[in-house]
Protein backbone atom coordinates (compact mmCIF):
# COMPACT_ATOMS: atom_id res chain seq x y z
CA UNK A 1 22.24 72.12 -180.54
CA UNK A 2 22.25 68.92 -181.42
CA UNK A 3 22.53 67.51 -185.19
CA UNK A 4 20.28 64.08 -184.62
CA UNK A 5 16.31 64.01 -185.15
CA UNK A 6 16.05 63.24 -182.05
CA UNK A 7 16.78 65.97 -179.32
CA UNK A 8 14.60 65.51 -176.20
CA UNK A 9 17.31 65.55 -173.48
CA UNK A 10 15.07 63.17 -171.08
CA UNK A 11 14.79 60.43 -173.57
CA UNK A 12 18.38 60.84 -174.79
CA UNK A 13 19.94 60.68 -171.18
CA UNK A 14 17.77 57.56 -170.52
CA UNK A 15 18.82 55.28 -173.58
CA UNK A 16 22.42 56.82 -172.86
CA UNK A 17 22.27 54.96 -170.01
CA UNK A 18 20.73 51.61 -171.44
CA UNK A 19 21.85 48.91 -173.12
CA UNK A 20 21.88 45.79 -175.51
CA UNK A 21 18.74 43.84 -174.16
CA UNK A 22 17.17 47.51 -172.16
CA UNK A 23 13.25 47.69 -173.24
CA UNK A 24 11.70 50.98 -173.62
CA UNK A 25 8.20 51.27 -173.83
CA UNK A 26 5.76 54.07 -175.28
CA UNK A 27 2.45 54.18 -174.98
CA UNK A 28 -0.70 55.26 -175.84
CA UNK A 29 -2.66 57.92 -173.48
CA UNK A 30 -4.79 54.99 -172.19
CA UNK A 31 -2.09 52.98 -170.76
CA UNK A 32 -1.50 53.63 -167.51
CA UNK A 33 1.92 55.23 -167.87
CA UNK A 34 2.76 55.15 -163.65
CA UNK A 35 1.40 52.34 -162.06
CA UNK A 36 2.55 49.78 -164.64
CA UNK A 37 6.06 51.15 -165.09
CA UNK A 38 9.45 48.94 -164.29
CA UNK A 39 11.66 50.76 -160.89
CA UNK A 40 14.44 51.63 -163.38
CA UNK A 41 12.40 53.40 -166.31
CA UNK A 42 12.74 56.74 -166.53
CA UNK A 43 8.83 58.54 -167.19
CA UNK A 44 8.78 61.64 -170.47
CA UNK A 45 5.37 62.60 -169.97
CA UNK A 46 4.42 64.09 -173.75
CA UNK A 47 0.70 63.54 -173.66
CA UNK A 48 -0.25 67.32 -173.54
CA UNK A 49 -3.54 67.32 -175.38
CA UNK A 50 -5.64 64.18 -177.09
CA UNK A 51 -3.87 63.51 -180.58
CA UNK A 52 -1.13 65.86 -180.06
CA UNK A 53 2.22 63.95 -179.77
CA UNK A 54 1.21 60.67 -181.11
CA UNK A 55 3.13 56.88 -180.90
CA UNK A 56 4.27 56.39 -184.35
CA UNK A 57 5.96 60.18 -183.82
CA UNK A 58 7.86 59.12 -180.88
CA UNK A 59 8.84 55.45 -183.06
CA UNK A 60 9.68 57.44 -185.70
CA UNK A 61 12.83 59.59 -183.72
CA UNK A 62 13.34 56.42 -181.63
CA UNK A 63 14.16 54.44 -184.35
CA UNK A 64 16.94 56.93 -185.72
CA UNK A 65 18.35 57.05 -182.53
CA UNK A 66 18.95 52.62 -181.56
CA UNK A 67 18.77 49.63 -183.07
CA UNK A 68 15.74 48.18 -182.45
CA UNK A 69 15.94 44.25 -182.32
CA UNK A 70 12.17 43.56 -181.35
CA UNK A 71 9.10 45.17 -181.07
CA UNK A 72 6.56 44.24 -179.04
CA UNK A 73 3.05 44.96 -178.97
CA UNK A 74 -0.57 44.07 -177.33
CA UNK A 75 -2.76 41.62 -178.33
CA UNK A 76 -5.90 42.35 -179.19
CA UNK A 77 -8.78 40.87 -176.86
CA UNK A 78 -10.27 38.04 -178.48
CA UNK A 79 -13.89 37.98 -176.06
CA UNK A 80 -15.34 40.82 -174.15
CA UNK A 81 -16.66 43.99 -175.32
CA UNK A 82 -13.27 45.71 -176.78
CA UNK A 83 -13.31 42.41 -178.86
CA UNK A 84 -11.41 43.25 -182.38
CA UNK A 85 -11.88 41.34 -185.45
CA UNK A 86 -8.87 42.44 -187.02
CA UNK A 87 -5.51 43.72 -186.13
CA UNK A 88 -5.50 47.48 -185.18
CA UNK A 89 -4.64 50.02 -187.74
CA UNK A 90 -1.52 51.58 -186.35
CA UNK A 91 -0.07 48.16 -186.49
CA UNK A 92 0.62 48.76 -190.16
CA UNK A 93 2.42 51.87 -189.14
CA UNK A 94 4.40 50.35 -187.09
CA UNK A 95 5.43 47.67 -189.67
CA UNK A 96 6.62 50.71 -192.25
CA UNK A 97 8.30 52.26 -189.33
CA UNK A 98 10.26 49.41 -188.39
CA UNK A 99 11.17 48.20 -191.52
CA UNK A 100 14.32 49.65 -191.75
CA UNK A 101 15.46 48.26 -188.18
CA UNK A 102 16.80 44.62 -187.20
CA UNK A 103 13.29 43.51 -186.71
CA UNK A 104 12.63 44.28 -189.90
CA UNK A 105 9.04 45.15 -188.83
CA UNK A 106 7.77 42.13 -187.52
CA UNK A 107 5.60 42.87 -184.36
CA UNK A 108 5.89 40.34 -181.44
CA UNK A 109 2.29 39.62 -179.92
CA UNK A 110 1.93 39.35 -176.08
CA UNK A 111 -0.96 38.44 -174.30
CA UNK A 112 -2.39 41.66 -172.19
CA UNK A 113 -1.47 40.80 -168.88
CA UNK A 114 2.17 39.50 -170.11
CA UNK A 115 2.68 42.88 -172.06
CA UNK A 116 1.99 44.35 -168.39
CA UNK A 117 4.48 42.33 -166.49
CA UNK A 118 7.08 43.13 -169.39
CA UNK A 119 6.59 47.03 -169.87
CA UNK A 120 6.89 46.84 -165.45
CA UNK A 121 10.12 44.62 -166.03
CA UNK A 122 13.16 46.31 -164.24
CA UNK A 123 14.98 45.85 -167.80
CA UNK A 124 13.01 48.79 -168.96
CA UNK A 125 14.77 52.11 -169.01
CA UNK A 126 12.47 54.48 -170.38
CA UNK A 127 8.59 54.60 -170.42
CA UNK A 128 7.35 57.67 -172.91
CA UNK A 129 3.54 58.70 -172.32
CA UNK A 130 2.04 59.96 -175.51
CA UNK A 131 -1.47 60.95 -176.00
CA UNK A 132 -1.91 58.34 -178.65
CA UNK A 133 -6.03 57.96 -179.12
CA UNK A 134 -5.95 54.91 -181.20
CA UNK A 135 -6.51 51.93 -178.77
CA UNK A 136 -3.84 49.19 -178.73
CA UNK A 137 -1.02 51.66 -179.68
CA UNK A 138 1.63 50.67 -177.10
CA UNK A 139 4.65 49.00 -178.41
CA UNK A 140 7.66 47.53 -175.86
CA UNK A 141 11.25 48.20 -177.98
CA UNK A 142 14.15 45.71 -177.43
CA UNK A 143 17.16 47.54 -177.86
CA UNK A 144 19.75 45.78 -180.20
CA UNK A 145 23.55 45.73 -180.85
CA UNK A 146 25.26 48.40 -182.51
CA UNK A 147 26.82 47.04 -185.64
């Protein structure tokens, strides 16, 4: 048995494998987790039911396990019908999360399309598929240096 918070032997073989600059991305249960994955990221399905097995769960072990150096997330649509006014609630969870990392909890904004094209990157080594509800929960980790 291992000692660490984090124990899921999928994810730990995949960021045993990674490296300084590696992304790994996890995602809400809207994104779609196959079809907009890089060729090198390992998939850890863990969206069994609606709600159960959210993001900030998964953030939480990930971020005892590497150092996180940025964290990327969504933008928010600015016209349309999923127009938001404000920033997204589980943003602010994400900030607390992160705190403690090298990014000290800033969030890097990408534009919708560009968070696509980076979470289907081949320098990302692990996609985890939770079955996050809250919309515009998907956040892209840079992994960072050991000090």
């Amino acid at each position: 048995m291992l000692r660490g918070t984090l124990i899921h032997p999928q994810i730990l073989s995949a960021i045993g494998k990674a490296g300084h600059g590696s992304r790994i991305l996890i995602s809400d249960g809207n994104y779609p987790h196959w079809t907009k994955r890089g060729q090198n990221a390992e998939v850890v399905y863990l969206n069994l039911s609606p709600g159960v097995l959210g993001v900030c769960d998964v953030l939480k072990q990930m971020a005892t396990a590497i150092p996180i150096e940025v964290a990327s997330v969504m933008q928010t649509l600015k016209t349309g019908p999923y127009v938001m006014t404000a920033e997204p609630d589980i943003w602010a969870d994400f900030r607390k999360l992160l705190k403690p990392t090298d990014c000290k909890g800033d969030l890097h904004e990408i534009e919708r399309f560009a968070f696509y094209e980076a979470a289907g990157s081949d320098d990302v080594c692990l996609t985890v598929a939770t079955a996050e509800v809250r919309i515009y929960a998907n956040i892209l980790l840079t992994i960072g240096v050991v000090k």
